[in-house]
Each structure stands twice: as C-alpha cells, then as structure tokens.
Protein backbone atom coordinates (compact mmCIF):
# COMPACT_ATOMS: atom_id res chain seq x y z
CA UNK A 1 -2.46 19.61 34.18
CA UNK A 2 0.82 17.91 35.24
CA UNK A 3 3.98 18.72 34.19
CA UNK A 4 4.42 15.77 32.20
CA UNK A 5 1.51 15.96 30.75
CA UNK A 6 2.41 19.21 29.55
CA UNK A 7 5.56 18.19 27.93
CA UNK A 8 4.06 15.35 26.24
CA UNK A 9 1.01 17.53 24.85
CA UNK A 10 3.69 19.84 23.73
CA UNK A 11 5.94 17.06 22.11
CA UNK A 12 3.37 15.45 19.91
CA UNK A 13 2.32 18.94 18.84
CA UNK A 14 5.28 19.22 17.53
CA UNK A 15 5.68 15.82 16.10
CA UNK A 16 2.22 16.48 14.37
CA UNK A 17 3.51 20.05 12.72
CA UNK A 18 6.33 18.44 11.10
CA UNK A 19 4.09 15.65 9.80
CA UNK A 20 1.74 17.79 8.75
CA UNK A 21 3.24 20.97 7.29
CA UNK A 22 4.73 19.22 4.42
CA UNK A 23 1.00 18.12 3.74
CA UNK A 24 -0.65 21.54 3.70
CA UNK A 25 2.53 23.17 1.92
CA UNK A 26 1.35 20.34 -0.88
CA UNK A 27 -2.28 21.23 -0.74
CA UNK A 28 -1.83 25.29 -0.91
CA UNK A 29 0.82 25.42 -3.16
CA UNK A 30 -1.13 22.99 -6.04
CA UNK A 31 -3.47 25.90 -5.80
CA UNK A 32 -0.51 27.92 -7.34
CA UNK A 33 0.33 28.90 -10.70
CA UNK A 34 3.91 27.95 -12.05
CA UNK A 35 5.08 31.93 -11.00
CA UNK A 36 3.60 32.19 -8.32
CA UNK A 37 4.98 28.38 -5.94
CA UNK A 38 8.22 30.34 -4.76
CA UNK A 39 6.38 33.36 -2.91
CA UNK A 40 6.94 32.06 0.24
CA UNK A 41 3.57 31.98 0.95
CA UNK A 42 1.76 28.93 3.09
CA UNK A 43 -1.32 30.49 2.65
CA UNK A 44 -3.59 30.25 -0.96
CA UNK A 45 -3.21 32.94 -3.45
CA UNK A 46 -3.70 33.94 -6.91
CA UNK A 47 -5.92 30.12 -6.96
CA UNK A 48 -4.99 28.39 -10.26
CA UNK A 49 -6.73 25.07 -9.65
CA UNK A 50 -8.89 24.90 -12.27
CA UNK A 51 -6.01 25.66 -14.77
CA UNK A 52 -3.55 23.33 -12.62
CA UNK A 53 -6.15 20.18 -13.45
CA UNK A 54 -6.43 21.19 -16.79
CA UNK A 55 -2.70 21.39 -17.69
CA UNK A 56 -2.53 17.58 -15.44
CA UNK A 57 -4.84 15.72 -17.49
CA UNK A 58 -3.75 17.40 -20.89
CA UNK A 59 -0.03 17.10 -20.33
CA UNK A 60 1.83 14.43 -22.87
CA UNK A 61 -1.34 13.99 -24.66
CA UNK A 62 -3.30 12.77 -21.72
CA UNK A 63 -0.80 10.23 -19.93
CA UNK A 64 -1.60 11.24 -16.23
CA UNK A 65 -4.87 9.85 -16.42
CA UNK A 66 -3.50 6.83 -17.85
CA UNK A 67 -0.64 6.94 -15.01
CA UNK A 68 -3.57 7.14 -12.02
CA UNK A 69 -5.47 3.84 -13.60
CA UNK A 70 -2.05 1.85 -14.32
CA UNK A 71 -1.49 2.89 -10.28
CA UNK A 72 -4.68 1.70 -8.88
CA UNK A 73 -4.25 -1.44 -11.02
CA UNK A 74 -0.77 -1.89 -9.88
CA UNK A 75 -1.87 -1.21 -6.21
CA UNK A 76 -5.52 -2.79 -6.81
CA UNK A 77 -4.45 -5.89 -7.83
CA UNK A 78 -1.01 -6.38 -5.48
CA UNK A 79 -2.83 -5.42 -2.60
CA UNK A 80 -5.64 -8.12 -2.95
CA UNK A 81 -3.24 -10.55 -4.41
CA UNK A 82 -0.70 -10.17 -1.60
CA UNK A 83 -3.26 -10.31 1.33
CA UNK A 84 -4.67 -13.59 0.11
CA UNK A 85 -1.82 -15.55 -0.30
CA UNK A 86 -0.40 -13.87 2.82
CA UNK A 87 -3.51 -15.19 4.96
CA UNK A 88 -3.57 -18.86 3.49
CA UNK A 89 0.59 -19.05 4.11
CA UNK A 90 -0.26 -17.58 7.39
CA UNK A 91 -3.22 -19.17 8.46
CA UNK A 92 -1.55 -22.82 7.08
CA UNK A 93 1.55 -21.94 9.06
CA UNK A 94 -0.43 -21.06 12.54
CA UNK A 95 -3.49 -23.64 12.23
CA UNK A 96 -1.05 -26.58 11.05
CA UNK A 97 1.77 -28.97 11.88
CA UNK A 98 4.28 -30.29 8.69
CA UNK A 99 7.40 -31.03 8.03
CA UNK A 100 9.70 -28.15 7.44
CA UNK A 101 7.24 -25.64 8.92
CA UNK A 102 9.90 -23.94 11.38
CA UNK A 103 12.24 -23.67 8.57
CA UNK A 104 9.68 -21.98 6.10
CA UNK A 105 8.60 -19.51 9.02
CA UNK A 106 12.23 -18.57 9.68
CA UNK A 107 13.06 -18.05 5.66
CA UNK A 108 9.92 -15.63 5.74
CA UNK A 109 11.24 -13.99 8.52
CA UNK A 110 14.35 -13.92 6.46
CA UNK A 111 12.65 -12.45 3.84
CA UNK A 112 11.29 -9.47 5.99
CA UNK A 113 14.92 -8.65 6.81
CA UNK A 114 15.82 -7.91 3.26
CA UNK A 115 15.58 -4.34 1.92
CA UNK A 116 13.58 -4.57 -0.75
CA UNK A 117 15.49 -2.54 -3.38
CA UNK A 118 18.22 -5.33 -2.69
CA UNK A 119 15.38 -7.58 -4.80
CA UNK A 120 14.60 -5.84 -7.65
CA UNK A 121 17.93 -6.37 -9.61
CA UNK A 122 17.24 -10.50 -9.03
CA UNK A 123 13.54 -9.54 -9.85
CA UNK A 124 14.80 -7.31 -13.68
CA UNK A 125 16.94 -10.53 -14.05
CA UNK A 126 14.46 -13.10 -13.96
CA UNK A 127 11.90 -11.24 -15.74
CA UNK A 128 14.02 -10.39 -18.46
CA UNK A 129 14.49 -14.46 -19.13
CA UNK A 130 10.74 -15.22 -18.94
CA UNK A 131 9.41 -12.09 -20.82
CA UNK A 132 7.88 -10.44 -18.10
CA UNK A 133 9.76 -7.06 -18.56
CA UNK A 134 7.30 -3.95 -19.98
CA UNK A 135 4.26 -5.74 -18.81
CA UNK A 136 1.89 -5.20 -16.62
CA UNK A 137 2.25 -8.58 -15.00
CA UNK A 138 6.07 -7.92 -14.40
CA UNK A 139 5.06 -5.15 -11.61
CA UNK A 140 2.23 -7.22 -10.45
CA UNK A 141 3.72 -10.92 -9.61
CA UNK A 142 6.46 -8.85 -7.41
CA UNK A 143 3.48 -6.89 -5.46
CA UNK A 144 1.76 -9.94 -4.54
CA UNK A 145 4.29 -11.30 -2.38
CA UNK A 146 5.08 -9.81 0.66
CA UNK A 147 7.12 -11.87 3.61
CA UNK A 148 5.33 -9.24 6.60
CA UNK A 149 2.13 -9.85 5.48
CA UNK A 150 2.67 -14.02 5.99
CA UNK A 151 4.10 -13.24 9.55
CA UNK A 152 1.55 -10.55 10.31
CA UNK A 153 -1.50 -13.44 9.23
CA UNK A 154 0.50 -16.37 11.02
CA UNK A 155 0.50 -14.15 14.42
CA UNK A 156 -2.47 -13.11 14.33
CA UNK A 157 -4.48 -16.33 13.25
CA UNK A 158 -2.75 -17.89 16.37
CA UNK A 159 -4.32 -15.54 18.68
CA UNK A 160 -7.65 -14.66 16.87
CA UNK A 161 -8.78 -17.87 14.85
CA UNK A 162 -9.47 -20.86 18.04
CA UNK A 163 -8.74 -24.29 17.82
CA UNK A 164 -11.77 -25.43 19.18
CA UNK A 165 -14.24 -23.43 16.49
CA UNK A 166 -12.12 -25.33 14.05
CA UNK A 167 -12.79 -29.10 15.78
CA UNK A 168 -16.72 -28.17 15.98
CA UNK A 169 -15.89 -27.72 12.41
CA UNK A 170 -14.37 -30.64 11.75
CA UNK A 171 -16.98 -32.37 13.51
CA UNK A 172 -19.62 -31.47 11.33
CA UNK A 173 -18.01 -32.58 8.05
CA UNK A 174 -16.54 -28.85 7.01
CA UNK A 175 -13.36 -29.43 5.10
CA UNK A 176 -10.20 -27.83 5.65
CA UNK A 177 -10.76 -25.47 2.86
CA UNK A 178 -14.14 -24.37 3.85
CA UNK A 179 -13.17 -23.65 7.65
CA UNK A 180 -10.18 -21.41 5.77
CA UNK A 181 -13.07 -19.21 4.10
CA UNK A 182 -15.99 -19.45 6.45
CA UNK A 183 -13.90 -19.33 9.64
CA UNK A 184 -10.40 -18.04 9.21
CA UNK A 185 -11.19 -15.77 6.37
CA UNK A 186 -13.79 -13.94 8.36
CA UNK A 187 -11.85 -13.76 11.82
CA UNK A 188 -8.71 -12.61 10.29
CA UNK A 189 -10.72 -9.77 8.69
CA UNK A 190 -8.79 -7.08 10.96
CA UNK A 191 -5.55 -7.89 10.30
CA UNK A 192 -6.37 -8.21 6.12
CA UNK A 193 -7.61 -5.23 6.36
CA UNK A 194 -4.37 -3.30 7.51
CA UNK A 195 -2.29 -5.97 5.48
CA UNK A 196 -3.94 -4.49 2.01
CA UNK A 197 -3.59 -1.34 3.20
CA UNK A 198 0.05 -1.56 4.38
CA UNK A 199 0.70 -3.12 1.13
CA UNK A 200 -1.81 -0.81 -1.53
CA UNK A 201 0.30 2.72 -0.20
CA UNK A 202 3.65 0.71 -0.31
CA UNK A 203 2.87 -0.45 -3.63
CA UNK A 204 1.21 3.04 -4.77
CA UNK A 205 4.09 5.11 -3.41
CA UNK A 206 6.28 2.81 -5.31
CA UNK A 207 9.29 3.92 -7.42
CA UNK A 208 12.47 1.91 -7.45
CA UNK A 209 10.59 -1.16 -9.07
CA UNK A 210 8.82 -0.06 -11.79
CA UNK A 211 11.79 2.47 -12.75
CA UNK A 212 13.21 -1.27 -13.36
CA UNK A 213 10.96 -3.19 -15.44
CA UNK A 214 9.01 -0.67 -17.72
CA UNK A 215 9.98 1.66 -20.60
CA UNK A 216 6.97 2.47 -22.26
CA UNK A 217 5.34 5.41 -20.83
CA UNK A 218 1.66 3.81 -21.16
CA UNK A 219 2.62 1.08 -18.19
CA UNK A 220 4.10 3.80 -15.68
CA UNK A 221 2.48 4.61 -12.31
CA UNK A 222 1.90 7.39 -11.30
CA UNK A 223 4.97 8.27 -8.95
CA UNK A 224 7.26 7.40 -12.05
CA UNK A 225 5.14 10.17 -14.67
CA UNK A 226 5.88 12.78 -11.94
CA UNK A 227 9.09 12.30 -11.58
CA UNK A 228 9.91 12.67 -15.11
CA UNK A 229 7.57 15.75 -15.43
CA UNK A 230 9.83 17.01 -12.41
CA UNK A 231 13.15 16.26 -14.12
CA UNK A 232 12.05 18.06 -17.49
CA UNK A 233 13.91 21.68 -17.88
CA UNK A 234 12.71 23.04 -20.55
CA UNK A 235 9.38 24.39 -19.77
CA UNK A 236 7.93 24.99 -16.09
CA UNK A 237 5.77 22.30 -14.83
CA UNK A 238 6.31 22.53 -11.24
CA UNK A 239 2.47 23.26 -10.99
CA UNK A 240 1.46 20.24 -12.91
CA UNK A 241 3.49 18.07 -10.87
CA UNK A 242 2.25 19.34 -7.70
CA UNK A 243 -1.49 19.26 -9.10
CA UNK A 244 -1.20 15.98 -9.88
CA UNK A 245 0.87 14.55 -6.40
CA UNK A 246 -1.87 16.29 -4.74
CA UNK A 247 -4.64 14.15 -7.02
CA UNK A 248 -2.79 11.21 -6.44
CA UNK A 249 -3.44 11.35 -2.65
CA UNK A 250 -7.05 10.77 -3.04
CA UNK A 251 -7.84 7.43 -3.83
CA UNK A 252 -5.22 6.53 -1.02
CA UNK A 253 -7.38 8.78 1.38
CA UNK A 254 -10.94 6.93 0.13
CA UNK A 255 -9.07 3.60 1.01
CA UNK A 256 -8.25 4.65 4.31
CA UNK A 257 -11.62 5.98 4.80
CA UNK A 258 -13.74 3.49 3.08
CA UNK A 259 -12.15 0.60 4.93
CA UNK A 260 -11.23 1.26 8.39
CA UNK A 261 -14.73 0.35 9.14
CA UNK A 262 -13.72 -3.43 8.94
CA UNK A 263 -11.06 -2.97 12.08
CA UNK A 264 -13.72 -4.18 14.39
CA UNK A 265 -11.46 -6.41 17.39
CA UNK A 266 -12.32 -9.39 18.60
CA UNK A 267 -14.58 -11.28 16.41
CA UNK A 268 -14.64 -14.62 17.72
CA UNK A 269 -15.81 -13.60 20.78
CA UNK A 270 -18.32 -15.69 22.03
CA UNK A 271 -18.08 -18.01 19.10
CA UNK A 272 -16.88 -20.63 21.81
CA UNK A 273 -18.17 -21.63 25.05
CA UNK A 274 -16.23 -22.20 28.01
C-alpha cells in the first residue's frame, strides 16, 4: 500500500469517527437512565430502555406520539409536494422554449442563494394576513417549494429525458401532458428520488419554521417537542429527550433504506436508436 493511499485511508477514518461518534454517543446513552447520562461512559450500562420509551410516549399526556405523526405529515406531504412541482417546473424549463424562460431559471437560481431562515419572517407575515398561522397547512405550503429541487429536475431532465423519445411521442398522438408522466416522470425517477429525500430530512430536521407559525402544542414536530422538553428545569428529562431523538431517527433511516432501490442510472438507455 502506497503512501498516499495510506494517508487517505487514515484521513477518512478519521472523518468517519467524528461523523459517527456523535451517533453512537446518541444510541448508548438513550439506553441510560436520567442519573446515570453523565458517567462518562460510551459504552451501555445500567440499560433503561424500556423505562426511557415509556416515560417518551407518556410525557405531557402523550404529545410525542402526536409530535412523530405531525412530523411525518409535515415531511410526508412537503416532500411529495415539493418533488412534483419541482419536476414539472424543471422538466417545463429543460424540455421547452417560452418567453421569459432565462429569466425564471435565473430567479430560481436566485432563490437557491437565499438562506432560508431569511424567508420565514416574509413567510409569518403573509400567513398571518391569510389565516394560515397555527395550521397545518401554514408549515406545509412553505415545504413544498423548494428552488434546488427545480434546478436539480431542469439539469437533469436535459441530460436524462431525450428529445427524440419525446418526437416518437409526439408522433403518435401522446400529448404533452402524457409524455410528462409516461416519459419524463419515469426517467427522472433518480433524481426524484434524492430530491424527496433531500427535502423529507430537511423538512424533518426542521426547526426555525415551525418555531414561527405554530403555538399550539398539538401541531409541533417533533424537533420543536424536544427542544422544549430540553429547555424544561424543573424535573430531569434528559433521558426522555434523548429516547425520543433517538426514535425520531427511524423513520428517516426506513426512507433511506426503503428507497434507495429506485437510484438505478441510466434509464433511457436504449429507449432510442442510433
């Protein structure tokens, strides 16, 4: 093995310890009873999961559960939402020629530019004209749009949905909109695909926006339940916030899991013959 080699071996074990140890400090100490997280132990002891889950889903009369469903709806329903108007903005912007198409394409990129915290005052603003604030729509309308997801479907629509599958269309009487679902739909699978994902952890590890636009404890997701079970003083529940981080993980883990089997590359091949 080569010197180099070496060093680079060495350099992303490192890089993979820091990314990881925060992980597996998580996982051991949610194991942990409320006495027993500051031990300085990285290694399980004195297991308290069973009481851990218990004091989760019974804490505040019940409102984690509650907090996990509000999160997959927020995250659910954002997700999908975002990735299909994403693809029909980006597949209309690659696949056609209009007036004013430059200038839309350099507003979204624009758009991908601004951090997004600078939106959400704007966002509590307009919401709190139209009665969206407290609702569960208020989160959701903000989720579905997302700037990166239009350039990442525009780019790759160019290179992975062909013209000439589109003519043969055309030629044999499909409209516009059915090429978009039976042809574009299908070959932009791949990037979709990492466009809801992208989108269902940023909009599950969100914070800042719903902080914003909902008081009532029934709407919040989970990230915004922990962190007010991690502000309260009086009484330690360090455990049940840890518990329930940990809990939160999984359903971002099955998503992973359950749909990287769709990143399949180069789907139109053969569709066209030389």
């Amino acid at each position: 093995m080569t010197r180099a080699r070496v060093l680079t071996t060495g350099f992303l074990f490192v890089v993979a310890t820091y990314m990881l140890l925060p992980l597996w400090w998580l996982i051991v100490s949610s194991t942990k009873s409320g006495d027993d997280l500051y031990d300085g132990s990285l290694w399980f002891s004195h297991l308290s999961v069973g009481a851990n889950i218990d004091r989760v889903m019974s804490q505040d009369a019940g409102l984690y559960p509650r907090w996990l469903l509000n999160t997959a709806v927020y995250a659910g329903g954002g997700a999908l939402g975002a990735t299909l108007l994403a693809a029909m903005a980006g597949y209309a912007l690659a696949k056609y020629r209009f007036r004013g198409d430059r200038l839309i394409f350099s507003g979204i990129m624009l758009a991908v530019l601004l951090p997004l915290p600078l939106l959400t005052i704007p966002i509590y603003l307009l919401e709190s004209r139209i009665g969206l604030l407290n609702t569960y729509w208020g989160v959701l309308l903000p989720c579905m749009v997302s700037p990166f997801g239009v350039f990442l479907a525009r780019a790759y629509a160019m290179a992975a949905v062909p013209d000439e599958l589109l003519d043969a269309g055309r030629v044999d009487g499909a409209s516009e909109l059915r090429l978009f679902a039976a042809v574009g739909l299908r070959l932009m699978a791949p990037a979709m695909v990492t466009l809801f994902l992208f989108q269902f952890v940023a909009i599950w590890n969100n914070f800042f926006l719903p902080m914003m636009l909902l008081n009532d404890q029934e709407l919040w997701p989970v990230t915004l339940g922990l962190v007010k079970w991690n502000s309260i003083r009086t009484g330690n529940l360090r455990d049940a916030v840890l518990m329930g981080a940990l809990l939160s993980l999984i359903p971002v883990v099955l998503a992973f899991l359950s749909l990287q089997r769709f990143w399949k590359a180069d789907l139109a091949a053969g569709s066209v013959k030389a």
